[in-house]
Protein backbone atom coordinates (compact mmCIF):
# COMPACT_ATOMS: atom_id res chain seq x y z
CA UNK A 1 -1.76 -41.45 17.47
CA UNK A 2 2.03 -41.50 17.32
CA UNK A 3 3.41 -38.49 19.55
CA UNK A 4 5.77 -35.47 18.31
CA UNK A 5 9.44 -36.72 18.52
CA UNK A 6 11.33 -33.83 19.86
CA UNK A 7 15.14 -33.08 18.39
CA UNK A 8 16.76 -30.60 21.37
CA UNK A 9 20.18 -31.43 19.95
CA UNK A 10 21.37 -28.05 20.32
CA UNK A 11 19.63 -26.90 23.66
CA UNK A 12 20.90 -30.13 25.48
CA UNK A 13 24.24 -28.91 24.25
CA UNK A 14 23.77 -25.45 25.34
CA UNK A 15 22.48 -26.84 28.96
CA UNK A 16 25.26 -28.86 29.24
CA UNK A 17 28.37 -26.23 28.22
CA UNK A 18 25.99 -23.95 31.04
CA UNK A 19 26.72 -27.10 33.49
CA UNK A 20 30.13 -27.00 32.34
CA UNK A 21 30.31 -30.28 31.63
CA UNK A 22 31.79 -33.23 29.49
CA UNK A 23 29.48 -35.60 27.21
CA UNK A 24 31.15 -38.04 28.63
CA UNK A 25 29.83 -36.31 32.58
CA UNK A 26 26.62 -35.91 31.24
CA UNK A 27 26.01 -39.19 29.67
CA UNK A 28 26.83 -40.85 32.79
CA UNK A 29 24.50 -38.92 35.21
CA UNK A 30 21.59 -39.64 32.26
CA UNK A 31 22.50 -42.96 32.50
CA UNK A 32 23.26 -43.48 28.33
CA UNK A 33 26.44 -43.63 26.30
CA UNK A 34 28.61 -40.87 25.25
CA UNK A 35 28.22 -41.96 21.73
CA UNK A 36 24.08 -41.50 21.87
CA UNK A 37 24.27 -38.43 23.72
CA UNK A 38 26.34 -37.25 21.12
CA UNK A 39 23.71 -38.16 18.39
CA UNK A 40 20.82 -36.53 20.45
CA UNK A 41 23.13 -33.45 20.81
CA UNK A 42 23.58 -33.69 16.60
CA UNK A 43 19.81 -34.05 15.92
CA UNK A 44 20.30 -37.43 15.11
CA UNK A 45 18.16 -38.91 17.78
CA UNK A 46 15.54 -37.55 19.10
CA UNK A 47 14.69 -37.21 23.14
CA UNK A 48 12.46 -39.87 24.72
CA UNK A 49 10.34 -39.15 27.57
CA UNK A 50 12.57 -41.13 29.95
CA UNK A 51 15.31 -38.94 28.78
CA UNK A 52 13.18 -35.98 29.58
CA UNK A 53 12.20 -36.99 32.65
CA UNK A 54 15.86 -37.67 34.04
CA UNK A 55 16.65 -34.20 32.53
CA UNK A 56 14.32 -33.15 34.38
CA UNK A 57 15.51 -35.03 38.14
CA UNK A 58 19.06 -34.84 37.58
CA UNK A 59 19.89 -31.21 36.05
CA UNK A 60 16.47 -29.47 37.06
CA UNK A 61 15.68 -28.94 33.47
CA UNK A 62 12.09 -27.42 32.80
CA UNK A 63 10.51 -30.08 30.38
CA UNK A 64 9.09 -27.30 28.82
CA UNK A 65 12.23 -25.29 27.90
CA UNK A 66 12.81 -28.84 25.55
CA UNK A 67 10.09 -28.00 23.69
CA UNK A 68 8.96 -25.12 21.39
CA UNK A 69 11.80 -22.85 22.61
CA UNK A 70 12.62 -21.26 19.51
CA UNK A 71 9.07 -21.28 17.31
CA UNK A 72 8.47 -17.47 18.79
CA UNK A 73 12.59 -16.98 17.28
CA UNK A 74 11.15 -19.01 13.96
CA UNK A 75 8.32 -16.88 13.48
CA UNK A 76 10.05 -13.71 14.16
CA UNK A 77 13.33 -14.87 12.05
CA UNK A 78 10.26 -15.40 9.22
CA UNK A 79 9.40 -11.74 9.22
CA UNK A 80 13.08 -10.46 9.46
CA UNK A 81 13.41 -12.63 6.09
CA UNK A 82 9.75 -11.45 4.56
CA UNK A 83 11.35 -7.74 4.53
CA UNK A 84 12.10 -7.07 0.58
CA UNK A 85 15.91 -6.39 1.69
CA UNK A 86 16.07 -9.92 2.50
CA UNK A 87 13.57 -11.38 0.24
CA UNK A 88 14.82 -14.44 -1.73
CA UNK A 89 17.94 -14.81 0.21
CA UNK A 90 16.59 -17.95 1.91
CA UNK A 91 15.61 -21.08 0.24
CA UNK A 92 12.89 -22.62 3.03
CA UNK A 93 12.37 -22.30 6.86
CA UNK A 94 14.72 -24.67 7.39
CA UNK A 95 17.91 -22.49 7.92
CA UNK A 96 15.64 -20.18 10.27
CA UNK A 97 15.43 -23.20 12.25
CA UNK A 98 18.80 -23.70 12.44
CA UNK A 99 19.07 -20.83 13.21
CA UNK A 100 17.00 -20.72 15.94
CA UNK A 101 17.98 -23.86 17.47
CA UNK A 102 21.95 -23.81 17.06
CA UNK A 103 21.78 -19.91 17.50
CA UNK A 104 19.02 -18.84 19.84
CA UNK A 105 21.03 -15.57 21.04
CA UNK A 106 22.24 -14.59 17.81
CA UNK A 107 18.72 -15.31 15.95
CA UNK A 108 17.55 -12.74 19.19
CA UNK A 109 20.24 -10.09 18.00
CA UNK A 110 19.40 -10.02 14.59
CA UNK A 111 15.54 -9.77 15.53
CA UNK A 112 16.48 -7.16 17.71
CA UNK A 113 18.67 -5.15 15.37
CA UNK A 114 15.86 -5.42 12.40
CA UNK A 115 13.30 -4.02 14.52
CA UNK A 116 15.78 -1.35 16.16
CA UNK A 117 16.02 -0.94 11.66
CA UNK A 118 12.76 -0.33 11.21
CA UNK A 119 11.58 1.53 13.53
CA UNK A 120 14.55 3.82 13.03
CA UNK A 121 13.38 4.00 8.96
CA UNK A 122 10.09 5.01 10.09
CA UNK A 123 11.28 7.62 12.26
CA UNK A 124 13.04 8.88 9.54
CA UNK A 125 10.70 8.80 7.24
CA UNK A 126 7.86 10.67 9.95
CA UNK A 127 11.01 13.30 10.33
CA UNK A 128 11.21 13.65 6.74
CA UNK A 129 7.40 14.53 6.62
CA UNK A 130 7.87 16.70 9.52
CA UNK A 131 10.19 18.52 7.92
CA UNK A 132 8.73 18.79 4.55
CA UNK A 133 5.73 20.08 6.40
CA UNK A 134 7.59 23.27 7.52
CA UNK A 135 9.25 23.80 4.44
CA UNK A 136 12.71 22.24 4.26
CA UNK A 137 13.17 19.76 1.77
CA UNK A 138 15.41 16.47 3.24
CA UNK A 139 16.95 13.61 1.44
CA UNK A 140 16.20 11.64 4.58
CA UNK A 141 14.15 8.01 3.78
CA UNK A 142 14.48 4.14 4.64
CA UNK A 143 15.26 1.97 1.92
CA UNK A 144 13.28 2.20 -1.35
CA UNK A 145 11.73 -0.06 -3.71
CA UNK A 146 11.35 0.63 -7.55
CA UNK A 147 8.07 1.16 -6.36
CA UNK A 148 8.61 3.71 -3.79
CA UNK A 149 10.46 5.64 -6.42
CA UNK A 150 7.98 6.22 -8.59
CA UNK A 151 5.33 6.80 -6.49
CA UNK A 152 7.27 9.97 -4.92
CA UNK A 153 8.12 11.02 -7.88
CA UNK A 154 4.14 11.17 -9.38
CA UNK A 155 3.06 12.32 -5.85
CA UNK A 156 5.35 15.54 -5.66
CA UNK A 157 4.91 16.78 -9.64
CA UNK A 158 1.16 18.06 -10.78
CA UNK A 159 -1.08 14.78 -12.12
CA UNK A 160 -0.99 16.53 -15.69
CA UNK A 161 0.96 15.53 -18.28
CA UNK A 162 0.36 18.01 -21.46
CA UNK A 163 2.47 16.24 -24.13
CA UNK A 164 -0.07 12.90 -23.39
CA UNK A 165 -3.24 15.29 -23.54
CA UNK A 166 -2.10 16.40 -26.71
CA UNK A 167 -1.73 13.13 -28.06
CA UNK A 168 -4.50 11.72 -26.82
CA UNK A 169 -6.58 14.18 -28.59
CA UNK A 170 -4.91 13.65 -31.73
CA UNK A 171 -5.76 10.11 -31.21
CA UNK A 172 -8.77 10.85 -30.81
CA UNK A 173 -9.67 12.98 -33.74
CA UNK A 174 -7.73 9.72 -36.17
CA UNK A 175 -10.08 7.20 -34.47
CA UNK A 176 -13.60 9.28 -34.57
CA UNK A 177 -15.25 7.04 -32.64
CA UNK A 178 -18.37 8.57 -31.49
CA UNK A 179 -20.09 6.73 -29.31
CA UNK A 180 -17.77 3.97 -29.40
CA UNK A 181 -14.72 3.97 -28.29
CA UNK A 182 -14.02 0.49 -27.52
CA UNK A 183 -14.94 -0.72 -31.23
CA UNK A 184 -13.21 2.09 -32.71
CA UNK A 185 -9.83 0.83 -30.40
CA UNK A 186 -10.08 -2.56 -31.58
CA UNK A 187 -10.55 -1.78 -34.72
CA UNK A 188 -7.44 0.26 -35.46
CA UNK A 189 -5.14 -2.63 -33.20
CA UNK A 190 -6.34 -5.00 -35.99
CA UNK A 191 -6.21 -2.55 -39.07
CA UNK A 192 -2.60 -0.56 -38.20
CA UNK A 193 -0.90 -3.88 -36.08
CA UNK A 194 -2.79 -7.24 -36.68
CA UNK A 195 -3.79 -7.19 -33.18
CA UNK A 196 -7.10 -8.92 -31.98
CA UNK A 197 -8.76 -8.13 -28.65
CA UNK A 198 -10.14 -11.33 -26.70
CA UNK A 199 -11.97 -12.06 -23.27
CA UNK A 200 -10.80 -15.16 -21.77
CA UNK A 201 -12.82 -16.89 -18.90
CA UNK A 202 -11.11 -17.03 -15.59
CA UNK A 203 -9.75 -20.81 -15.42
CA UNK A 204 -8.01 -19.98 -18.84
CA UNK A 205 -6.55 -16.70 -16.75
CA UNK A 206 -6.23 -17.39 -13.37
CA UNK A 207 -3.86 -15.21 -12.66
CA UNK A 208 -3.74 -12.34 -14.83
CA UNK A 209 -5.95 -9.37 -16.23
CA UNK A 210 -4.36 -8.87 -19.14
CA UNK A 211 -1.99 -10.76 -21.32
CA UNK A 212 -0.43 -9.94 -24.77
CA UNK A 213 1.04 -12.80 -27.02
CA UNK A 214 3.36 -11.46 -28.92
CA UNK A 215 3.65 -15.03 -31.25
CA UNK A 216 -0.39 -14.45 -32.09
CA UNK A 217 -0.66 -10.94 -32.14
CA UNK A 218 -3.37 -11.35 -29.74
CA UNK A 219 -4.37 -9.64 -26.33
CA UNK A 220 -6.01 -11.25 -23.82
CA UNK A 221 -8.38 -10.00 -21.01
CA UNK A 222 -9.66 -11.41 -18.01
CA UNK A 223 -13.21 -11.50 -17.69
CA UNK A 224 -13.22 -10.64 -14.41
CA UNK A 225 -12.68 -6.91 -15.26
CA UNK A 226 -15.69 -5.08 -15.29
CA UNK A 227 -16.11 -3.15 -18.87
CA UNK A 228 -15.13 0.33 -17.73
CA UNK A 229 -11.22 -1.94 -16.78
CA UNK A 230 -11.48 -3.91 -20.05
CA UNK A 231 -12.09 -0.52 -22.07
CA UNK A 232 -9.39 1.14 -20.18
CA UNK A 233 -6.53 -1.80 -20.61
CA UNK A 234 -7.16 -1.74 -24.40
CA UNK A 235 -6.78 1.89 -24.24
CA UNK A 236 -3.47 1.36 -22.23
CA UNK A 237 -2.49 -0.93 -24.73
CA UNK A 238 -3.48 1.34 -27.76
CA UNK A 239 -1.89 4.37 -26.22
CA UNK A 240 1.27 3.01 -25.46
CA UNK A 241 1.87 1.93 -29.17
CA UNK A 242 0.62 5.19 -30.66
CA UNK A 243 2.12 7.93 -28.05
CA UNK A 244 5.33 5.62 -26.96
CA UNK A 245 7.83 8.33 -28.17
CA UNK A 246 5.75 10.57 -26.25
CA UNK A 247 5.58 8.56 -23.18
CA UNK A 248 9.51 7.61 -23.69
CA UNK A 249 10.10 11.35 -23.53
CA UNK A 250 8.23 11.52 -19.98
CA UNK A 251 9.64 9.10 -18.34
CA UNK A 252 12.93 10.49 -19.42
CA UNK A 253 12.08 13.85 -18.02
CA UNK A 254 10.91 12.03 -14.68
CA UNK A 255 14.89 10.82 -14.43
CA UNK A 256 14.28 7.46 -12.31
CA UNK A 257 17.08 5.80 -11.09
CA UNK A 258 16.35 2.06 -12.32
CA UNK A 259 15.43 0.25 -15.21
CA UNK A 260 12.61 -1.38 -13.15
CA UNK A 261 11.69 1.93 -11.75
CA UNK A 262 11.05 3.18 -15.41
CA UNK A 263 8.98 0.23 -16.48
CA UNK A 264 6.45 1.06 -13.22
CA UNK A 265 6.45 4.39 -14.36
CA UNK A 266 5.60 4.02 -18.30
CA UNK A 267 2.51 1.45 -17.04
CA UNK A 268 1.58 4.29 -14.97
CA UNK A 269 1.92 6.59 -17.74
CA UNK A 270 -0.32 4.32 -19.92
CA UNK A 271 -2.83 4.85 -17.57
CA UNK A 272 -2.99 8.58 -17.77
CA UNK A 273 -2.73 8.43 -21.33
CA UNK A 274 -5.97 5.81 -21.19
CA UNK A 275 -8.00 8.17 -19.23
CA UNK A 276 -7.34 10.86 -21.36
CA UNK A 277 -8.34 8.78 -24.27
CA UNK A 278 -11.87 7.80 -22.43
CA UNK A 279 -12.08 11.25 -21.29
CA UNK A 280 -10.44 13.60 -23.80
CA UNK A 281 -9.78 17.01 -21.82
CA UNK A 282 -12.12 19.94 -23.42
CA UNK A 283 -15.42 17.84 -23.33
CA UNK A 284 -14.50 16.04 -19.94
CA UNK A 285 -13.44 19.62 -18.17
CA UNK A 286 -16.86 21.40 -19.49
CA UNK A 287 -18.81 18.72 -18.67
CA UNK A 288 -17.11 18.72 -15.20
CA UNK A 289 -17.92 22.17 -14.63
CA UNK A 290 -21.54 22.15 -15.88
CA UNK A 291 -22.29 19.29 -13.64
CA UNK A 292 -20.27 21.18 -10.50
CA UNK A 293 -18.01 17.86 -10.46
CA UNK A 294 -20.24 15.46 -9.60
CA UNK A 295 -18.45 12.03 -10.16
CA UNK A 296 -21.85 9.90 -10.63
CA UNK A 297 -22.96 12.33 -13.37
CA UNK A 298 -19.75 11.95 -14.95
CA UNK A 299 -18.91 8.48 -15.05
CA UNK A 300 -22.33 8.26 -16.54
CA UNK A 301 -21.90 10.84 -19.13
CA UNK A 302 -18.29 8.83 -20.16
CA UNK A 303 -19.13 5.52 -19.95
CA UNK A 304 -16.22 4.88 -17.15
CA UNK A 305 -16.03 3.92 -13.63
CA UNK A 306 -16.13 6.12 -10.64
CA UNK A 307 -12.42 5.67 -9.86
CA UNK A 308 -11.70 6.34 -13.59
CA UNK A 309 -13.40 9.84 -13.87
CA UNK A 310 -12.40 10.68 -10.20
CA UNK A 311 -8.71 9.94 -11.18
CA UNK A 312 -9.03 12.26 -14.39
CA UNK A 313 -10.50 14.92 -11.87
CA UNK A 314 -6.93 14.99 -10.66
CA UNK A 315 -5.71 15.68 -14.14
CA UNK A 316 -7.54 19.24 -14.91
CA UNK A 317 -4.51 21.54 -14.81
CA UNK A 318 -4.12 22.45 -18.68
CA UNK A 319 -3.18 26.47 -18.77
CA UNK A 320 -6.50 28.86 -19.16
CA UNK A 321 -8.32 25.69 -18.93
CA UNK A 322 -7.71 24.56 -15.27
CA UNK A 323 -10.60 22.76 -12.65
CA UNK A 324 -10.28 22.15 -9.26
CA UNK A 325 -7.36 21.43 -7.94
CA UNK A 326 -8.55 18.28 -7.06
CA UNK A 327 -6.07 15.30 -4.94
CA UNK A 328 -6.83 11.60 -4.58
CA UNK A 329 -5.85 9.11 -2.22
CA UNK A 330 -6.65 5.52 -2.61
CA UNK A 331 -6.28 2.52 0.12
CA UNK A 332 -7.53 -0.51 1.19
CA UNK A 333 -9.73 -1.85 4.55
CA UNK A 334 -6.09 -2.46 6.39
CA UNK A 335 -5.43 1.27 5.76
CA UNK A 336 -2.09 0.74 3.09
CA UNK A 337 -2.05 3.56 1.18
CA UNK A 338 -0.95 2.42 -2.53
CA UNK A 339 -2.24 5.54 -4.37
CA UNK A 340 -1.99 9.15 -4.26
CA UNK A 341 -1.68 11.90 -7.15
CA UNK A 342 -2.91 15.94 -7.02
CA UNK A 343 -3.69 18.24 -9.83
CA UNK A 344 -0.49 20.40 -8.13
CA UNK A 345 1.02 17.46 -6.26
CA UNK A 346 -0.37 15.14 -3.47
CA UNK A 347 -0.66 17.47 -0.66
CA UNK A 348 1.48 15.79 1.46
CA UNK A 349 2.69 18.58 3.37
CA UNK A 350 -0.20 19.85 4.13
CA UNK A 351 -2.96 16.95 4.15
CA UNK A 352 -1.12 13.87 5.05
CA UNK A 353 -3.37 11.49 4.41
CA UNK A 354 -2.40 9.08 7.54
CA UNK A 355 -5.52 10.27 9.66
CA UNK A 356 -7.92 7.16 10.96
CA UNK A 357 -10.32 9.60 10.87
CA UNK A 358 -10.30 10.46 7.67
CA UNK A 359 -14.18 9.38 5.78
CA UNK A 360 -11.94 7.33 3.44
CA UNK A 361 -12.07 5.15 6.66
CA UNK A 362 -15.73 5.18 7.51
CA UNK A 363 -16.14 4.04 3.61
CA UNK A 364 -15.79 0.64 4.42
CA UNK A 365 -18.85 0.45 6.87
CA UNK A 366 -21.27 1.32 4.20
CA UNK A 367 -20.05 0.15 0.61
CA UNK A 368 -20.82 1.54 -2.31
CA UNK A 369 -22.16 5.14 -0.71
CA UNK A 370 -20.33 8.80 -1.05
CA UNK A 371 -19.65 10.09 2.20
CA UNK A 372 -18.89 13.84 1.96
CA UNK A 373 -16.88 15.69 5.05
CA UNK A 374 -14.98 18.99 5.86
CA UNK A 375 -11.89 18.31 7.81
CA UNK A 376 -9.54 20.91 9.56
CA UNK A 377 -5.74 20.56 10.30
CA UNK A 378 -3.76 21.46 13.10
CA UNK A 379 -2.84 23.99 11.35
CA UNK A 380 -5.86 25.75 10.71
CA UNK A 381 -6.10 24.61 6.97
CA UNK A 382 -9.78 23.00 5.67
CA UNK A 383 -10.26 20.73 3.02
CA UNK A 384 -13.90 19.31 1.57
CA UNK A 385 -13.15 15.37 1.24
CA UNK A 386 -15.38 12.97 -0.79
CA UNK A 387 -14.86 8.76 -0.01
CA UNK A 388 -16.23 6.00 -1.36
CA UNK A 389 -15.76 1.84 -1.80
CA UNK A 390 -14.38 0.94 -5.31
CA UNK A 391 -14.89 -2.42 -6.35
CA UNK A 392 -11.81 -4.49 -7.66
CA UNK A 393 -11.83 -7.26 -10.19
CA UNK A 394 -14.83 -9.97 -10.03
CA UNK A 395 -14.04 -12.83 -8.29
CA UNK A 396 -15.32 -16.13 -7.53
CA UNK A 397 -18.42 -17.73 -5.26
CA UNK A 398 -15.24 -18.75 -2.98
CA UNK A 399 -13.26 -15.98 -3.54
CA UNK A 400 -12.89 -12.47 -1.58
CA UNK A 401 -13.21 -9.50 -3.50
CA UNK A 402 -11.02 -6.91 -3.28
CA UNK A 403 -12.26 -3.68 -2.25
CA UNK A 404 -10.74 -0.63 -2.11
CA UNK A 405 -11.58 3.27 -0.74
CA UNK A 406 -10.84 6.50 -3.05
CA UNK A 407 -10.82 9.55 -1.18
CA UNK A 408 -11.29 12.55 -3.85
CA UNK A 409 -9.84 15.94 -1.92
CA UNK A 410 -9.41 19.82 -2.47
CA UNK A 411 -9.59 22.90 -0.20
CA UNK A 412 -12.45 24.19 1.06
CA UNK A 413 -12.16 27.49 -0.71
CA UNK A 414 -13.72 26.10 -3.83
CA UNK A 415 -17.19 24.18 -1.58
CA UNK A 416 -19.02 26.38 -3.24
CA UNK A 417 -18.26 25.41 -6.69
CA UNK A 418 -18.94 21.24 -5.89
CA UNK A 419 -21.96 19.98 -5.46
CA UNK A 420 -20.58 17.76 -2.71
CA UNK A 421 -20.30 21.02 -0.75
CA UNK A 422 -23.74 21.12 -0.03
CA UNK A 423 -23.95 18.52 1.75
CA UNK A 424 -21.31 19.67 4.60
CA UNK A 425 -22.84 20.65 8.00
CA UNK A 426 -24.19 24.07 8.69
CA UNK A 427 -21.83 27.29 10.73
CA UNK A 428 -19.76 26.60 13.35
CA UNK A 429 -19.39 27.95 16.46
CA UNK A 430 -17.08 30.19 15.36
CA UNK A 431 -19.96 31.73 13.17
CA UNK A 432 -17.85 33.01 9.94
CA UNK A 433 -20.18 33.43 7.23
CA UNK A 434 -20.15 30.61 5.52
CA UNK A 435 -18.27 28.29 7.54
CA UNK A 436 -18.84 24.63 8.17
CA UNK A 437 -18.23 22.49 11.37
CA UNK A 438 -15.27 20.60 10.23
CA UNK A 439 -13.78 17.34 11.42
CA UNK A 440 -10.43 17.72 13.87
CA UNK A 441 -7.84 15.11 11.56
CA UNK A 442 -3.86 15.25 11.79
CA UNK A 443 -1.19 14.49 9.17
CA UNK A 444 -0.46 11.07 10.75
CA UNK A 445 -0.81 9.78 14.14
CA UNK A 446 3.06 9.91 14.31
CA UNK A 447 3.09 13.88 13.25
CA UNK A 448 -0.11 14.86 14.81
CA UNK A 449 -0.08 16.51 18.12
CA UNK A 450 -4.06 16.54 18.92
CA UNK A 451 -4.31 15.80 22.78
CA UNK A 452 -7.33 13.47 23.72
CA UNK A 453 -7.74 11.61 20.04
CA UNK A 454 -9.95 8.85 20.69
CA UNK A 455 -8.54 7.31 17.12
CA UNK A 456 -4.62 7.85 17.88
CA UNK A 457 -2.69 4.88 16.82
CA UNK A 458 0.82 6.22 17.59
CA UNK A 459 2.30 8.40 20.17
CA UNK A 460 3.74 11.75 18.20
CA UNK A 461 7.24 11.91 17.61
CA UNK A 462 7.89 15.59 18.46
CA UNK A 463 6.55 15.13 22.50
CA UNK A 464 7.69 12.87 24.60
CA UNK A 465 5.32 10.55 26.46
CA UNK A 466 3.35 11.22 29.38
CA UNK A 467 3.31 7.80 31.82
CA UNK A 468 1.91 9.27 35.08
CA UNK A 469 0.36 6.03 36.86
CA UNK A 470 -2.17 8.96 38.80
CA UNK A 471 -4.04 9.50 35.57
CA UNK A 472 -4.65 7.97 32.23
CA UNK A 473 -5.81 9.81 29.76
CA UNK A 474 -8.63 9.34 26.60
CA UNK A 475 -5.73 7.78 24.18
CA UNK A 476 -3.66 4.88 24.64
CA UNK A 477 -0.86 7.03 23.96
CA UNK A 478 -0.85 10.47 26.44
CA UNK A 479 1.79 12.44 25.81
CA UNK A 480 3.40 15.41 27.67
């Protein structure tokens, strides 16, 4: 097998200007010609081992420090790069190795001074938090994405938008489509705008769930969405056609900074605008209270997944005609938390949603069951929280599926009016009537201040930290 030829060009250099000496010097003691060493030193030839080994007599040079010295710089450099600031800006790896090998202090500054950058955005952002927990409102944050925008901007307002209820229903009532939605959807994108509905196989879609060709007035589908996603994309599609004045007007009123910012938000718009089409309001909030909000019963009753009707739990907030004040929070099995909406708000402030102990957590151990759980905040507050797996789209024999964990939330005032809230423990030991034993959780590991937490991930950034070599305590993390 032919061995790994090894280009130092730029450490030899940098061991020799340490020496403080010439190529000329250099060459001589290594027994070659200036002209070669001056190649090796320009990555034009690489080292041999008798080169190595008289680097290694002559100017005590560890053979090791010749080879791999900068991958730990490369890989590092990589993630400085991968952060969407810098996304894009480099063509390959190859200038990181450059880097790296011309510049092995100044590749270690710039690693140092991105992480000194990020940790200082997330200390802003868990001070931001902080403060919006005690009731000052901050314009403190890291850098944002389109993304970011619009996510803050539909976690802080109420998940009800009445203008899109209102259409929807008046969809609704032009459509009449009994017990058939879907037919009665693809029928009008044919009859009012030539549009036919198709299911593609997977090899023909690879990459997408839903396409629309504008040339053949055709939308496509991926068949790996189950038919609760296929019903609700041709609602999207539907909706956005029929209310887009409506919508327009929203996303106006939402006043986003970007272009790209506003695009996220009207496909997030279609969305609500869907659900309220497979779940128009009056029949969807009395069935909701007859069956005392049980999401099985529901998604049943409405033909829809259990993300779909739990998502349109968040929605009840119409005036004299309000449910639950339900929040959602939705992540997946590394704990990124991608969605979060509340019937007055995510409660940010007061939930979090950051705890590892959270049930949302313990969904992934047994997929596919409800796991019901009354959890109590530093500050005294209670809240009844349902989890459970959600399935993404189908994939292949070889292929991972994505799964993902809702976590359906309100407070625990309203137990008594869920049917999830019989299934909470008995009293505590405090003995209240009618109290449950409720689950110790924290904002965020970061903003929590819980002493002993077997699950802490992060010391808190309000105490400073307790190193006392005497005694260690139950977390990784003791603080004073």
């Amino acid at each position: 097998m032919a061995e790994q030829k090894i280009f130092a060009g730029p450490r030899i250099r940098r061991i020799r200007n340490q020496k403080g000496l010439t190529q000329t010097a250099m060459a001589e003691g290594l027994g070659i010609s200036p002209s070669y060493l001056n190649l090796i030193e320009r990555n034009q030839r690489p080292l041999t081992v008798q080169l190595i080994l008289k680097l290694a007599s002559v100017y005590k040079v560890d053979p090791d420090e010749l080879q791999g010295e900068a991958r730990g710089s490369i890989a590092a450099l990589r993630e400085v790069f991968a952060d969407p600031l810098l996304a894009g800006e480099l063509p390959g790896d190859q200038e990181l190795v450059e880097i790296a090998e011309a510049a092995p202090n100044a590749a270690a500054a710039v690693i140092k001074l991105f992480r000194a950058y990020r940790e200082q955005a997330e200390r802003l952002t868990d001070l931001n938090e902080l403060l919006a927990r005690e009731g000052h409102t901050t314009a403190l944050s890291g850098a944002r994405l389109p993304i970011d925008e619009v996510h803050e901007v539909f976690e802080r307002r109420p998940n009800h938008f009445a203008s899109l209820e209102g259409e929807a229903e008046a969809f609704t009532s032009l459509l009449d489509p009994g017990d058939d939605l879907l037919g009665a959807l693809k029928a009008w994108l044919k009859r009012e705008h030539g549009i036919v509905v198709k299911v593609l196989p997977v090899a023909t879609m690879p990459n997408w769930r839903r396409r629309y060709d504008r040339h053949s007035q055709r939308l496509f589908l991926s068949e790996r969405l189950s038919p609760f996603d296929q019903l609700r994309e041709i609602a999207m599609e539907a909706s956005l056609i029929r209310m887009q004045v409506a919508v327009a007007a929203e996303i106006q009123g939402l006043k986003l900074a970007t272009d790209e910012a506003k695009r996220l938000a009207r496909f997030e718009l279609g969305r609500y605008a869907a659900h309220a089409l497979m779940m128009p309001y009056q029949a969807f909030h009395s069935a909701a209270q007859r069956a005392r909000y049980d999401v099985d019963v529901l998604r049943s009753r409405f033909g829809v997944s259990f993300e779909q009707a739990a998502n349109r739990l968040t929605m009840l907030q119409r005036q004299g005609a309000a449910g639950v004040p339900f929040f959602m929070l939705e992540i997946d099995n590394a704990g990124n938390r991608f969605r979060k909406a509340g019937a007055q708000g995510f409660p940010q402030s007061r939930f979090g949603g950051g705890c590892p102990k959270l049930p949302v957590h313990a969904a992934f151990t047994q997929p596919g069951q409800i796991f019901v759980e009354a959890v109590e905040m530093p500050d005294g507050a209670e809240f009844l929280c349902v989890a459970r797996t959600l399935e993404g789209p189908q994939g292949g024999f070889s292929e991972r599926p994505r799964r993902t964990a809702i976590l359906l939330g309100c407070d625990i005032a309203f137990r008594d009016e869920i049917v999830y809230g019989a299934a909470l423990p008995g009293p505590s030991a405090g003995g209240k009537p009618g109290a449950v034993a409720a689950t110790p959780v924290g904002p965020a590991c970061r903003l929590c201040e819980r002493s002993g937490c077997l699950s802490r991930a992060e010391p808190p950034v309000t105490r400073p930290l307790g190193l006392d070599e005497m005694v260690t305590g139950l977390s990784a993390f003791d603080f004073q």
